[in-house]
C-alpha atoms as a PDB file:
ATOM      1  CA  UNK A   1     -11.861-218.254 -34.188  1.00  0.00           C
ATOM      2  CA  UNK A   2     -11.759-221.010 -31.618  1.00  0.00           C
ATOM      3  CA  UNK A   3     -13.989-224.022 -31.663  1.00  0.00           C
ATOM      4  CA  UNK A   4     -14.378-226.081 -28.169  1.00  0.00           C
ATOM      5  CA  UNK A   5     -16.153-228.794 -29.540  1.00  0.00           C
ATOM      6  CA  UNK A   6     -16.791-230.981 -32.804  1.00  0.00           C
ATOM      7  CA  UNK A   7     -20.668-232.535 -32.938  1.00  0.00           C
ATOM      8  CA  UNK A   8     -20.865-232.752 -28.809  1.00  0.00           C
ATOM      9  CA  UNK A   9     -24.292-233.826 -27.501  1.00  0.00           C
ATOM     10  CA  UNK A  10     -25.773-229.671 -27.512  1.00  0.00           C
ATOM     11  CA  UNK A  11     -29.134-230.785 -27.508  1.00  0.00           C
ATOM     12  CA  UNK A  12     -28.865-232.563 -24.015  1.00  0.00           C
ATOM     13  CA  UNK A  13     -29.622-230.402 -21.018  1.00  0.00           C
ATOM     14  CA  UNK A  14     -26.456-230.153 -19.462  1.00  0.00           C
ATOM     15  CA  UNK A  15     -25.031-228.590 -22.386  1.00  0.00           C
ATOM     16  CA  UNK A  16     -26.459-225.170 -21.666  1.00  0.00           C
ATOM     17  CA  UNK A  17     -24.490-224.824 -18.636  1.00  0.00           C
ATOM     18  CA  UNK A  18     -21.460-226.422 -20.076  1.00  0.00           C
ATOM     19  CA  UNK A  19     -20.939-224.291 -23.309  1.00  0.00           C
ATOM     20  CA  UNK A  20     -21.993-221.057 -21.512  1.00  0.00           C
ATOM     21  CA  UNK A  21     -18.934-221.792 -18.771  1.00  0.00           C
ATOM     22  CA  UNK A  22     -16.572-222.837 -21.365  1.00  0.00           C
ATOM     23  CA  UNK A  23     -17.150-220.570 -23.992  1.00  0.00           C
ATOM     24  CA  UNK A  24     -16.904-217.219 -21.027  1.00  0.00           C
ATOM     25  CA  UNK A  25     -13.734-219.448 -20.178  1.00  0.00           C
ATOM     26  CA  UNK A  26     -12.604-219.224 -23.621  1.00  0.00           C
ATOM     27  CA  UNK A  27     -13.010-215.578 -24.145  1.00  0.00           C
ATOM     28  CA  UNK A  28     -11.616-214.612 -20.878  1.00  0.00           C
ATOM     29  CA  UNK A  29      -8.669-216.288 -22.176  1.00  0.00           C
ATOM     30  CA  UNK A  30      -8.533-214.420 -25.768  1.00  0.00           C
ATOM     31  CA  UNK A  31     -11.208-211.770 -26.150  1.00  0.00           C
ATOM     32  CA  UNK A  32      -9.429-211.059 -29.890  1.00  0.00           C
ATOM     33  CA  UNK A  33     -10.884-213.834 -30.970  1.00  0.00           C
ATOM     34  CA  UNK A  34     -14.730-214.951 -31.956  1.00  0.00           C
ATOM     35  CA  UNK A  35     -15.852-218.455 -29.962  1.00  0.00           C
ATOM     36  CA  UNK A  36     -17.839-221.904 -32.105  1.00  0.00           C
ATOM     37  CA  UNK A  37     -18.529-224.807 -31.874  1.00  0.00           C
ATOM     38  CA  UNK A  38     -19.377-227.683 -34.176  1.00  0.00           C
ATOM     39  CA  UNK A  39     -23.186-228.985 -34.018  1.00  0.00           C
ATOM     40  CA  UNK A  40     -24.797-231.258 -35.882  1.00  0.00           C
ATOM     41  CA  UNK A  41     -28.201-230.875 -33.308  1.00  0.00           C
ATOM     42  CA  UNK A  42     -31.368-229.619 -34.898  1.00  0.00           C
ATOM     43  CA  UNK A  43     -31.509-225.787 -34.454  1.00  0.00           C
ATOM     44  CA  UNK A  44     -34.690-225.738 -32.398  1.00  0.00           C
ATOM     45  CA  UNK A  45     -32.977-228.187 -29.629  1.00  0.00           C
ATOM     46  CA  UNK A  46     -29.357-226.940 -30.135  1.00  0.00           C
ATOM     47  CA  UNK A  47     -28.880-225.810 -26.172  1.00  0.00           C
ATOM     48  CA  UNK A  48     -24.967-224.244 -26.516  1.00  0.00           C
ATOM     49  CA  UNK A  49     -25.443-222.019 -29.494  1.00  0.00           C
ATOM     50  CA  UNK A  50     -27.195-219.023 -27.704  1.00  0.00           C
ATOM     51  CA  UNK A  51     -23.373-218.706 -26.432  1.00  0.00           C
ATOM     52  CA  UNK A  52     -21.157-218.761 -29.543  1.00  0.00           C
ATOM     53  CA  UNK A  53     -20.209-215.774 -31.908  1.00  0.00           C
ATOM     54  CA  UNK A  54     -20.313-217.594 -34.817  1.00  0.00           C
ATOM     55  CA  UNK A  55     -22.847-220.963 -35.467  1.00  0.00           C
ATOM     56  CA  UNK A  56     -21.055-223.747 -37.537  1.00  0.00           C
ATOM     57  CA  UNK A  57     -23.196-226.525 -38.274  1.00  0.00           C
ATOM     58  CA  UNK A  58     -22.189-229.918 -40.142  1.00  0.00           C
ATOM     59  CA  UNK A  59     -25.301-231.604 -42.482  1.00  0.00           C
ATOM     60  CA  UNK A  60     -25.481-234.644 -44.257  1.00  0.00           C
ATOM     61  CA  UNK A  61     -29.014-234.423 -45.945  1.00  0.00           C
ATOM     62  CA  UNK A  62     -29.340-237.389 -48.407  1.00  0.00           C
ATOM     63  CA  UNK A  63     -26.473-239.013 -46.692  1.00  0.00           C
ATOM     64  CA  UNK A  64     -27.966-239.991 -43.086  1.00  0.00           C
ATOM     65  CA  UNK A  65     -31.056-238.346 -43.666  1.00  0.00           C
ATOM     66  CA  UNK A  66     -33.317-239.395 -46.434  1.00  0.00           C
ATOM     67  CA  UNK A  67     -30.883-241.415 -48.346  1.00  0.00           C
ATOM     68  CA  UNK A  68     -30.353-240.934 -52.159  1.00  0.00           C
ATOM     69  CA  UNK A  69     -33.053-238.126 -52.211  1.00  0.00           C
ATOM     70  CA  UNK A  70     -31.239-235.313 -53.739  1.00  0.00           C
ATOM     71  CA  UNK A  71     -33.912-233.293 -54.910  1.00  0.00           C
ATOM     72  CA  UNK A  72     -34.646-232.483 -51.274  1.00  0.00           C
ATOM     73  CA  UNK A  73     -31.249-231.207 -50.325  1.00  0.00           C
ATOM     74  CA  UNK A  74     -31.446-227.327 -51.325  1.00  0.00           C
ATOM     75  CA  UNK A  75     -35.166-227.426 -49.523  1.00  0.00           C
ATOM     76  CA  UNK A  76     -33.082-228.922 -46.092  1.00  0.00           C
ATOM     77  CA  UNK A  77     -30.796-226.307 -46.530  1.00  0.00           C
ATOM     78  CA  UNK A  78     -32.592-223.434 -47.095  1.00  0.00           C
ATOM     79  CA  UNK A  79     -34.805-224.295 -44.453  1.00  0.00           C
ATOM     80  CA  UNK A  80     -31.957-225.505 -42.115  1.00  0.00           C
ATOM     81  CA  UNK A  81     -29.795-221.961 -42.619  1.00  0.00           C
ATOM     82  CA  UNK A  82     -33.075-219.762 -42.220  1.00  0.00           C
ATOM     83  CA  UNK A  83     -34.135-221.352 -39.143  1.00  0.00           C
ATOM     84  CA  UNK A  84     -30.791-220.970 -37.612  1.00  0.00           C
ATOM     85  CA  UNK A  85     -30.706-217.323 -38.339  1.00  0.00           C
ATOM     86  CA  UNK A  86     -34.508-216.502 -37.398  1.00  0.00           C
ATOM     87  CA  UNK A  87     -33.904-218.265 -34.215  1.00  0.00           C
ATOM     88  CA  UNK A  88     -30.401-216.621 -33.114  1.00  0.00           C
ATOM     89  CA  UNK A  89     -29.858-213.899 -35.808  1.00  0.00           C
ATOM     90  CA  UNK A  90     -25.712-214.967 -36.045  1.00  0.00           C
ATOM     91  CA  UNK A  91     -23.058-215.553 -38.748  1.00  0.00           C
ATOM     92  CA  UNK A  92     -23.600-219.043 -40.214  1.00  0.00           C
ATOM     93  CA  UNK A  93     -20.770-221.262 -41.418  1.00  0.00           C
ATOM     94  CA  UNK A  94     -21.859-225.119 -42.977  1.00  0.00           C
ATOM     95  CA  UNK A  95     -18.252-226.529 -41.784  1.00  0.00           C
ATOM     96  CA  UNK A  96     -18.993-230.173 -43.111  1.00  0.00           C
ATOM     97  CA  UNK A  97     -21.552-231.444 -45.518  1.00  0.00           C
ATOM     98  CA  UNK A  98     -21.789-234.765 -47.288  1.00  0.00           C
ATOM     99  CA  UNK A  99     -24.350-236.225 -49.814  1.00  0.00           C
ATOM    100  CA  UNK A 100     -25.036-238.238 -52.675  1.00  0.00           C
ATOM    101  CA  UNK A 101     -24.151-241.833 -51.403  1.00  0.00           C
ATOM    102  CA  UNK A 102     -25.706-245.027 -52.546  1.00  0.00           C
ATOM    103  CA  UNK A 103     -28.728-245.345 -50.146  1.00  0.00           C
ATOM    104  CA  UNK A 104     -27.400-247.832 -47.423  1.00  0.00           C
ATOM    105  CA  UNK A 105     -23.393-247.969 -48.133  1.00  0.00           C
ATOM    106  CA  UNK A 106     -22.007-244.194 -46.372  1.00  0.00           C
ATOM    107  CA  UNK A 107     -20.503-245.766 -43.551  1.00  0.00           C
ATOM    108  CA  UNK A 108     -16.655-247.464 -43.786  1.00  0.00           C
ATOM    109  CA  UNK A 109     -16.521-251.276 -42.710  1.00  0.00           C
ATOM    110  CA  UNK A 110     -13.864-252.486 -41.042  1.00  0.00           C
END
């Protein structure tokens, strides 16, 4: 499968138009193969994944997103995958996920 972008701003207007050009691009070069990219936008403003085969998504709940709340991580992703399919009924892969951090101390200082 080829992937033409990791966590690019999809939910921005111009990405409509830009993944639907590359992603044709892409598969006119190798039709063997399926076409991704890598979002971490919100399904419901997500603006390049009406063009993939395949929708990978990377999540941090209770890393970036409600901070040392476990308990609400399988609710996030249940909710997360089944919105994702209702909305563009396509194969699903969670290519990164992080959690369980101490509230405040996930990022690397340098």
């Amino acid at each position: 499968m080829w992937s033409v972008a990791n966590e690019p701003a999809s939910e921005l207007p111009p990405a409509a138009f830009y993944f639907k050009t590359v992603i044709a691009h892409t598969k006119a070069l190798d039709p063997s193969r399926p076409v991704t990219f890598v979002t971490d936008a919100n399904y419901a403003r997500d603006r390049g994944a009406p063009y993939v085969d395949v929708i990978c998504v990377n999540s941090y709940f209770s890393w970036y997103h409600d901070p040392g709340h476990l308990e609400v991580i399988p609710l996030q992703l249940t909710a997360q995958f089944e919105n994702w399919y209702k909305t563009y009924q396509k194969p699903i892969i969670q290519s990164e996920y992080g959690a369980d951090s101490v509230p405040g101390l996930h990022s690397v200082s340098v």
